[in-house]
Each structure stands twice: as structure tokens, then as C-alpha cells.
Protein backbone atom coordinates (compact mmCIF):
# COMPACT_ATOMS: atom_id res chain seq x y z
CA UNK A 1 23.50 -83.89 -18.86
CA UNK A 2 20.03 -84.50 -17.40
CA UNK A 3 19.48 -87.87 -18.56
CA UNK A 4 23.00 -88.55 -16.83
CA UNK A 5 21.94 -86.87 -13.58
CA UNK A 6 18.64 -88.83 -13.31
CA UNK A 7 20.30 -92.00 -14.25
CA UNK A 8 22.87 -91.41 -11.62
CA UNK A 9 21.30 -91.36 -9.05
CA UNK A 10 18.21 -93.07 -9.49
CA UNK A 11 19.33 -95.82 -11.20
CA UNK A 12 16.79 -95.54 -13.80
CA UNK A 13 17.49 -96.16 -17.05
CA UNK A 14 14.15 -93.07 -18.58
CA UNK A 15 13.36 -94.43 -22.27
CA UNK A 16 10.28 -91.93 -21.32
CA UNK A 17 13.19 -88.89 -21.17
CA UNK A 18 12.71 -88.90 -25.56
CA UNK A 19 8.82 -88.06 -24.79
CA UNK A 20 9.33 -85.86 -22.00
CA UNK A 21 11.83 -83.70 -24.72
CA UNK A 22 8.82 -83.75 -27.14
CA UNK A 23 6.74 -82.08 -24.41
CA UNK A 24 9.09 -79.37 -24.22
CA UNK A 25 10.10 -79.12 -27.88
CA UNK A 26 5.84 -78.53 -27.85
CA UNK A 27 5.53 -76.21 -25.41
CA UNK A 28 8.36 -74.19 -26.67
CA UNK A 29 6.87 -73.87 -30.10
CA UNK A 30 3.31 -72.97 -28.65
CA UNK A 31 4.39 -70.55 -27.27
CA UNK A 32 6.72 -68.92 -30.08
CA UNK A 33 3.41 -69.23 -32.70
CA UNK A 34 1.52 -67.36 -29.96
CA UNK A 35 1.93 -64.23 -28.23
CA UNK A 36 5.34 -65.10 -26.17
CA UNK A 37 9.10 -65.19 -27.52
CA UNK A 38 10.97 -68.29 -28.46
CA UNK A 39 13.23 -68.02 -25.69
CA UNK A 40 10.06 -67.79 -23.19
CA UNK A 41 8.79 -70.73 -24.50
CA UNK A 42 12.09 -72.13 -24.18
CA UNK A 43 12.25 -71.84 -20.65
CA UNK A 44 8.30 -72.90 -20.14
CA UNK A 45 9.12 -75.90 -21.93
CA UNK A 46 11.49 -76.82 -19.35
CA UNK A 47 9.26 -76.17 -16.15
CA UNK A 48 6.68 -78.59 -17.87
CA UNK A 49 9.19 -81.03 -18.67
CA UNK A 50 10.46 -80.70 -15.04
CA UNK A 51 6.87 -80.86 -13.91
CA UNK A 52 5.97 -83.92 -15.90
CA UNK A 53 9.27 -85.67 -15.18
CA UNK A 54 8.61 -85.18 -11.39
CA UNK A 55 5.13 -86.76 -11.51
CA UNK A 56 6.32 -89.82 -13.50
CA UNK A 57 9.21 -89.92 -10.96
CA UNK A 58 7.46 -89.15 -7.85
CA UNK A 59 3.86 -91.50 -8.89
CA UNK A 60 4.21 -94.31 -11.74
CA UNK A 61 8.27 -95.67 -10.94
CA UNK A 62 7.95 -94.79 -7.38
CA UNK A 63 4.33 -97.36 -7.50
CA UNK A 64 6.76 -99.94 -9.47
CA UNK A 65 9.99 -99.50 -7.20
CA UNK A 66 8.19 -100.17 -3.90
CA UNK A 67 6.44 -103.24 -5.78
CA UNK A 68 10.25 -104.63 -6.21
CA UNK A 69 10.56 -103.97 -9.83
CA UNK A 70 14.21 -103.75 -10.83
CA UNK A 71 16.34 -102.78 -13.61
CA UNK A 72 14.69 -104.65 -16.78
CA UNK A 73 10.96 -104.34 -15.63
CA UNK A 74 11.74 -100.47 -14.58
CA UNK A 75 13.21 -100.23 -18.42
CA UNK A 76 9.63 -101.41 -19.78
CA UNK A 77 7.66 -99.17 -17.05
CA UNK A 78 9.19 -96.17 -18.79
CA UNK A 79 8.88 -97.54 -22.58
CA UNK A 80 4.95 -98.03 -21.38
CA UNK A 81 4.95 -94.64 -20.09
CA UNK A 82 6.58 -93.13 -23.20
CA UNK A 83 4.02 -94.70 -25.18
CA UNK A 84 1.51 -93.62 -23.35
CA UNK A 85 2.34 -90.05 -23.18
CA UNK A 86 3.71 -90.04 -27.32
CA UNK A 87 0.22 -91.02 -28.60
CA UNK A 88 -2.03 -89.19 -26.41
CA UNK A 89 -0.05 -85.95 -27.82
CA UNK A 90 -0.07 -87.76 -31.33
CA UNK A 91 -4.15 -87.74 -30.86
CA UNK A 92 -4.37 -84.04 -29.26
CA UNK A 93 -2.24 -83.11 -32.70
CA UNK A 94 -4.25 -85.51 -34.83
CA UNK A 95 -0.60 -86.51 -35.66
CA UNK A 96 0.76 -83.04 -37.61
CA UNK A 97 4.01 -82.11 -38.19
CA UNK A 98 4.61 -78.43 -37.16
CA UNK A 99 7.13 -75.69 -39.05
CA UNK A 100 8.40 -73.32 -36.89
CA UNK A 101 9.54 -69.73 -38.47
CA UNK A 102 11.68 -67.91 -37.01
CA UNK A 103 12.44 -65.29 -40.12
CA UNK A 104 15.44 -65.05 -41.68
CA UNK A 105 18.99 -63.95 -39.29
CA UNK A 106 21.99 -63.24 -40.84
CA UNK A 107 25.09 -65.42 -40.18
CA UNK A 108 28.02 -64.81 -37.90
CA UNK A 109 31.53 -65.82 -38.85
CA UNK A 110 34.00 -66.48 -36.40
CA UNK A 111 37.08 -67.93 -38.00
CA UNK A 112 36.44 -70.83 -40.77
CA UNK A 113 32.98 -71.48 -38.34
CA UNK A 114 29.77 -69.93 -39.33
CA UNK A 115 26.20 -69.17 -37.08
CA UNK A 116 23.22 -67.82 -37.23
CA UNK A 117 22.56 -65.13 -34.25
CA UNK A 118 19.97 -68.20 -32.91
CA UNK A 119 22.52 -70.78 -32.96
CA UNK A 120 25.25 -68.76 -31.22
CA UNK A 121 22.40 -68.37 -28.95
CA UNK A 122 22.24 -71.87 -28.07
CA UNK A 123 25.76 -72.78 -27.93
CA UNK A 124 26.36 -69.89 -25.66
CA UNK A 125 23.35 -71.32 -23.52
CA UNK A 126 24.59 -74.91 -23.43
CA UNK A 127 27.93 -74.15 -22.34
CA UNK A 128 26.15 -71.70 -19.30
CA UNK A 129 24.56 -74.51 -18.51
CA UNK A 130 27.60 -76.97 -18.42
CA UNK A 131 29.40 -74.40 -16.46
CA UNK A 132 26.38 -73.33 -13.76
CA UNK A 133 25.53 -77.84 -13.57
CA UNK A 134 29.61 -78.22 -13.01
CA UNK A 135 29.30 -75.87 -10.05
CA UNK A 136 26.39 -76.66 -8.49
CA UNK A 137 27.54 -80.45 -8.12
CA UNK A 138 30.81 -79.41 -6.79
CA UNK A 139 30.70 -76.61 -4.99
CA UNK A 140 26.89 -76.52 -3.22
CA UNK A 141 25.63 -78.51 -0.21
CA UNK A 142 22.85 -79.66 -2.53
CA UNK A 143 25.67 -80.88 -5.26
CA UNK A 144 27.35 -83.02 -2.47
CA UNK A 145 24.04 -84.07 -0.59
CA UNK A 146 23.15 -85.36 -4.54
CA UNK A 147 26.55 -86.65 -5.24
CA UNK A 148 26.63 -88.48 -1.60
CA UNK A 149 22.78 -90.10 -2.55
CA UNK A 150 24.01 -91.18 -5.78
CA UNK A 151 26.99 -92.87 -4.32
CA UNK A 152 25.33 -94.59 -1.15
CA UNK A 153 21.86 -93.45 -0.38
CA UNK A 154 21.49 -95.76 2.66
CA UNK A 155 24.75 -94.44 4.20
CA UNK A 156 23.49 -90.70 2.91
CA UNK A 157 20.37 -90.95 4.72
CA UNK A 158 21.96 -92.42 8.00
CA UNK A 159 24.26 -88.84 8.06
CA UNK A 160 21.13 -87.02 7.87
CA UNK A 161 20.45 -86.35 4.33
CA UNK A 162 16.86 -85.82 3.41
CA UNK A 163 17.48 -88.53 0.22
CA UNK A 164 14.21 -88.14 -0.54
CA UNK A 165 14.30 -84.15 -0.81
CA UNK A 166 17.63 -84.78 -3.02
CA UNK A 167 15.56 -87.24 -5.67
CA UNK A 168 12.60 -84.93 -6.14
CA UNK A 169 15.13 -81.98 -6.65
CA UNK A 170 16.62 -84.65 -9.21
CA UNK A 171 13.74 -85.22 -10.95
CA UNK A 172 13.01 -81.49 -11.50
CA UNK A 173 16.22 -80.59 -12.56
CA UNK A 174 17.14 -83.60 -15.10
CA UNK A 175 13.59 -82.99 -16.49
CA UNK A 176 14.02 -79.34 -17.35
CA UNK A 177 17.14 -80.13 -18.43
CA UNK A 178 15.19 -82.29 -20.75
CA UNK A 179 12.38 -79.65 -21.97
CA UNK A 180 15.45 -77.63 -22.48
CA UNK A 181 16.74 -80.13 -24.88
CA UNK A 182 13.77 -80.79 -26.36
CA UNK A 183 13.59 -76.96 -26.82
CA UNK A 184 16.73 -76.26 -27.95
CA UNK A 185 16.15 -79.24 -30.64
CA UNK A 186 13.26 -77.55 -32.39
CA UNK A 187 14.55 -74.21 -32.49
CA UNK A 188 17.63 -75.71 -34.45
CA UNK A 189 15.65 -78.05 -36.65
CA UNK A 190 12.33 -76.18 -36.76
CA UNK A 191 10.15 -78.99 -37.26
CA UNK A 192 8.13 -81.11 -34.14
CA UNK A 193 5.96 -84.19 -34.08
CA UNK A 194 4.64 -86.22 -31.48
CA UNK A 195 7.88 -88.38 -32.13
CA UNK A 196 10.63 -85.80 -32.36
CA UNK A 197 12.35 -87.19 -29.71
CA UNK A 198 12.41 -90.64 -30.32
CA UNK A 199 15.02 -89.52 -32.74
CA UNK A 200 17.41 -88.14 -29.86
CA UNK A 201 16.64 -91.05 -27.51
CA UNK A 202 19.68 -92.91 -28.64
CA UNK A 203 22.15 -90.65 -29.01
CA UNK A 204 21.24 -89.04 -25.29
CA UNK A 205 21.58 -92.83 -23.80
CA UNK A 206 24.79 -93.17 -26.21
CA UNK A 207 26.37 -90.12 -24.73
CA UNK A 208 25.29 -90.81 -20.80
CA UNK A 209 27.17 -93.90 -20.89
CA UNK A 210 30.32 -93.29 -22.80
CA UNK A 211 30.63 -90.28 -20.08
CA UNK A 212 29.69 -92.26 -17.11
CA UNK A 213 26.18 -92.22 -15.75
CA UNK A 214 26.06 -89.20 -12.98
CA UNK A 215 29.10 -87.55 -14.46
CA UNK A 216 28.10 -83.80 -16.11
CA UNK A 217 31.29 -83.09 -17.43
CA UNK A 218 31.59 -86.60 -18.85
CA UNK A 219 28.14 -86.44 -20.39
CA UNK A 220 29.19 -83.20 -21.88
CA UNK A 221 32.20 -84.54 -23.93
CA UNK A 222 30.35 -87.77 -24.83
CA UNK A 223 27.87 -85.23 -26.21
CA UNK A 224 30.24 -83.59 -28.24
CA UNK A 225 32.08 -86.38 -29.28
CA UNK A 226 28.92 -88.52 -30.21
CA UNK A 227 27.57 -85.22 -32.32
CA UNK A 228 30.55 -84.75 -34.07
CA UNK A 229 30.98 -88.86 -34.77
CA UNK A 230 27.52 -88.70 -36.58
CA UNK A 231 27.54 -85.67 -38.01
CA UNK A 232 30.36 -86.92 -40.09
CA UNK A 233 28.89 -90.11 -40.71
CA UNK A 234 26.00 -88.38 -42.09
CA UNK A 235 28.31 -86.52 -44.54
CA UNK A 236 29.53 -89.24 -46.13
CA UNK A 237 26.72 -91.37 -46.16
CA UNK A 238 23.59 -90.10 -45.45
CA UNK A 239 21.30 -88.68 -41.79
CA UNK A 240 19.90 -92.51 -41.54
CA UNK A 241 23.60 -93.68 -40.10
CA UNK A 242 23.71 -91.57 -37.66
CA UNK A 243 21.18 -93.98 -35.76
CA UNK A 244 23.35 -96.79 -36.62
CA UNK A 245 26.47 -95.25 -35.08
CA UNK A 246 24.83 -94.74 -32.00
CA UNK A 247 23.39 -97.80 -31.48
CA UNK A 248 26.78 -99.58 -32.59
CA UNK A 249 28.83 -97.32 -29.86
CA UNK A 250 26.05 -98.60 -27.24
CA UNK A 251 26.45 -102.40 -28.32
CA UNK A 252 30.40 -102.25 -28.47
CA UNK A 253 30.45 -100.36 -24.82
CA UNK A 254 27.86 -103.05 -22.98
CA UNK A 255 30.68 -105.49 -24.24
CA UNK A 256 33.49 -104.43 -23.03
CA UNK A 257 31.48 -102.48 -19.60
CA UNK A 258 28.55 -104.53 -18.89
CA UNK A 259 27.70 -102.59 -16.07
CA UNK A 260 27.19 -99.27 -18.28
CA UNK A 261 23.50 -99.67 -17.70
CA UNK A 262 23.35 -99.73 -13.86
CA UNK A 263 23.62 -95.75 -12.94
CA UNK A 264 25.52 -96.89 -9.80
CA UNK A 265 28.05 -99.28 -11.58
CA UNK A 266 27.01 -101.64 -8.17
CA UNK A 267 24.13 -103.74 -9.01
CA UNK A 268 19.97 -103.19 -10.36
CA UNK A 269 18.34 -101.85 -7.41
CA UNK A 270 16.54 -98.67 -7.95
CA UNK A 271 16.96 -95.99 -5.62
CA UNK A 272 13.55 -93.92 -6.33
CA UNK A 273 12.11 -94.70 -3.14
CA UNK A 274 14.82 -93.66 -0.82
């Protein structure tokens, strides 16, 4: 949902957003080996993934933007950035692989599905989320002044929207959306790496453009329907496919909807600046 926000209405396509979910998967597991919950470190994960996302936004693509970089050359600003950011934490972490323990819960069964009390946790939390997005969008004057921006940001501006109040509040809110994620990610899986979220890269563009760029509620299905897809794909062959299925949905969709990777659907301008 935050990688479709940002996309939206920047017209950005973020290969940095993997990197800035790392960040947060990191912060959130500092902070559960030290003296602070999981679920604190949850949340602290996402204001430095906000943070960090809003000083990428708001200093390196806003440099590149005004310099008239467009679609493809903001694509390989944000790989560069990604890069950059990935191995400096690969160096701070001389390149570990962390374990996270959070003891052993006991599982929940509610009909033929089964949780642990952590997982309920998090589906509970992601559909709060979807729920508390979905209504701030629709029914807030920041939702339509962010909807209207997204749409037409010359025309928004002209009616007396402060566009450029309305992207910073974007960038802060798709990027702790993305420490979230990130967050969320290593709690389920309990391992983290400087790389953990190249892995989730794909399947977050995957699901941003099968449910429209911008669109929460679309990004939400796509989710689920993209998890599901490759979660049984990795039953009957094995966790490597999943990859493959993601980046075969992306191919077939950019054939048949070319313009899948401008967030407007209009044409490569950025909007960063406005």
C-alpha cells in the first residue's frame, strides 16, 4: 500500500523502497534484542523508514527531478541509491545474518486456519491499516488534497493546494508504511540481512501494478492475490518460483498495459518537485 501511494503520486517508480524495508526490518529487531518490545521496535522502524524515505524524497530525486531526469533515469537514481544505502548497512553489519527469538507461542485455531498469537497480531494490524489508509484517502481533506495532486498537480496547486505539503506528507507516510513492512517481514520470518528486502522488491512492484498505482484497496487485493499465487507455487515446486511468478505477472501485465509503470497512467514526468 505504500509503495502504491508513493508511486501514485509521485510518479516514481522506488527500487530503493526494498532497502528502505531493510532499515526498518533492522531497526525493529534492534530494538526487540535490546531493552524495548517487538512491537516498539515495530513502530520505530517505521518513523526511520519514514524519516529516511523523506530525505531521499525531499534531497537526492528532488536534485534529479529539477535536473529533468524522467522516468528511466529516475528508475536508476533509486537502484544507485538502494545500493548505496544496502552496502553501507552490509559494512556496519560486516554482512551477518541475524535470528530473531521471539520464544515459543502457542497456536490459535480458528476453523481449518491455524496462528500463532504473533501472527494474528499482524494480520489484525494489516487489515487496521487497510481500513484507517481506506479512510483517510476518502474521507479527509488531506486524502482528497493527495488524491487531487496525484490526479493533476498543476490544476491542484492552481485551487490552492499546498502540492508540495501533500508530497512530503507522501513521502512520510508510504515510507513508514514501508519500515512497517519491513517490520512486519522479520517478525514473521525471523531472520534479517542487509538484503532482506531485495527479496520483497518484486512482489511489492508486482502487487502495486496489478492493483493500479495510487489505488490502496487495489494494492491490497493484488497483495493478497500475489501472496496466495506464490505461496502455492512454492508448494508444489519449491520458495525459488515464487520470484519467477512475480516477475512473469510483471512481464505479461507491461504487455498487455504498457503504461503500468507511469504512476499517473499519462506520461513520464515526475511530479516530486511540485
Amino acid at each position: 500500500m505504500g509503495f502504491s501511494i508513493q508511486f501514485g503520486l509521485t510518479n516514481v517508480l522506488n527500487v530503493s523502497f526494498g532497502v528502505v524495508m531493510t532499515i526498518g526490518g533492522l531497526v525493529t529487531y534492534l530494538c526487540a534484542v535490546g531493552s524495548l518490545t517487538v512491537w516498539t521496535g515495530l513502530f520505530l522502524g517505521g518513523i526511520a523508514s519514514a524519516l529516511a524515505t523523506l530525505v531521499i524524497g525531499k534531497t537526492v530525486l528532488k536534485l534529479f527531478v529539477r535536473r529533468g531526469a524522467h522516468l528511466f533515469e529516475m528508475v536508476m537514481v533509486t537502484f544507485a541509491v538502494a545500493l548505496i544505502i544496502e552496502y553501507t548497512i552490509a559494512a556496519a553489519t560486516k554482512n551477518n545474518t541475524y535470528n530473531l527469538e521471539l520464544g515459543q507461542m502457542s497456536s490459535i485455531r480458528l476453523g481449518p486456519l491455524r496462528f500463532t498469537l504473533d501472527e494474528l497480531v499482524l494480520v489484525l494490524l494489516a487489515l487496521g491499516l487497510f481500513v484507517v489508509l481506506d479512510r483517510l484517502l476518502h474521507m479527509t481533506k488531506l486524502g482528497k488534497a493527495l488524491r487531487a495532486t496525484a490526479v493533476d498537480p498543476d490544476l491542484a496547486q492552481s485551487c490552492g493546494i499546498p502540492t508540495g505539503r501533500v508530497v512530503g506528507v507522501t513521502w512520510l507516510l508510504s515510507g513508514f508504511l514501508c519500515g512497517l513492512a519491513g517490520g512486519v517481514f522479520t517478525i514473521d520470518v525471523l531472520t534479517l540481512n542487509a538484503f532482506t528486502g531485495d527479496s520483497l522488491l518484486p512482489l511489492v512492484i508486482v502487487a502495486a501494478l496489478v492493483g493500479t498505482a495510487g489505488s490502496v484497496r487495489g494494492a491490497a487485493l493484488a497483495s493478497l492475490a500475489v501472496g496466495v499465487l506464490t505461496q502455492v507455487v512454492s508448494l508444489v515446486g519449491n520458495s525459488a518460483f515464487s520470484s519467477v511468478v512475480a516477475y512473469g505477472a510483471l512481464a505479461l501485465l507491461l504487455l498487455v498495459r504498457p503504461t503500468l509503470l507511469v504512476g499517473g497512467g499519462v506520461s513520464d514526468k515526475t511530479q516530486i518537485t511540485v
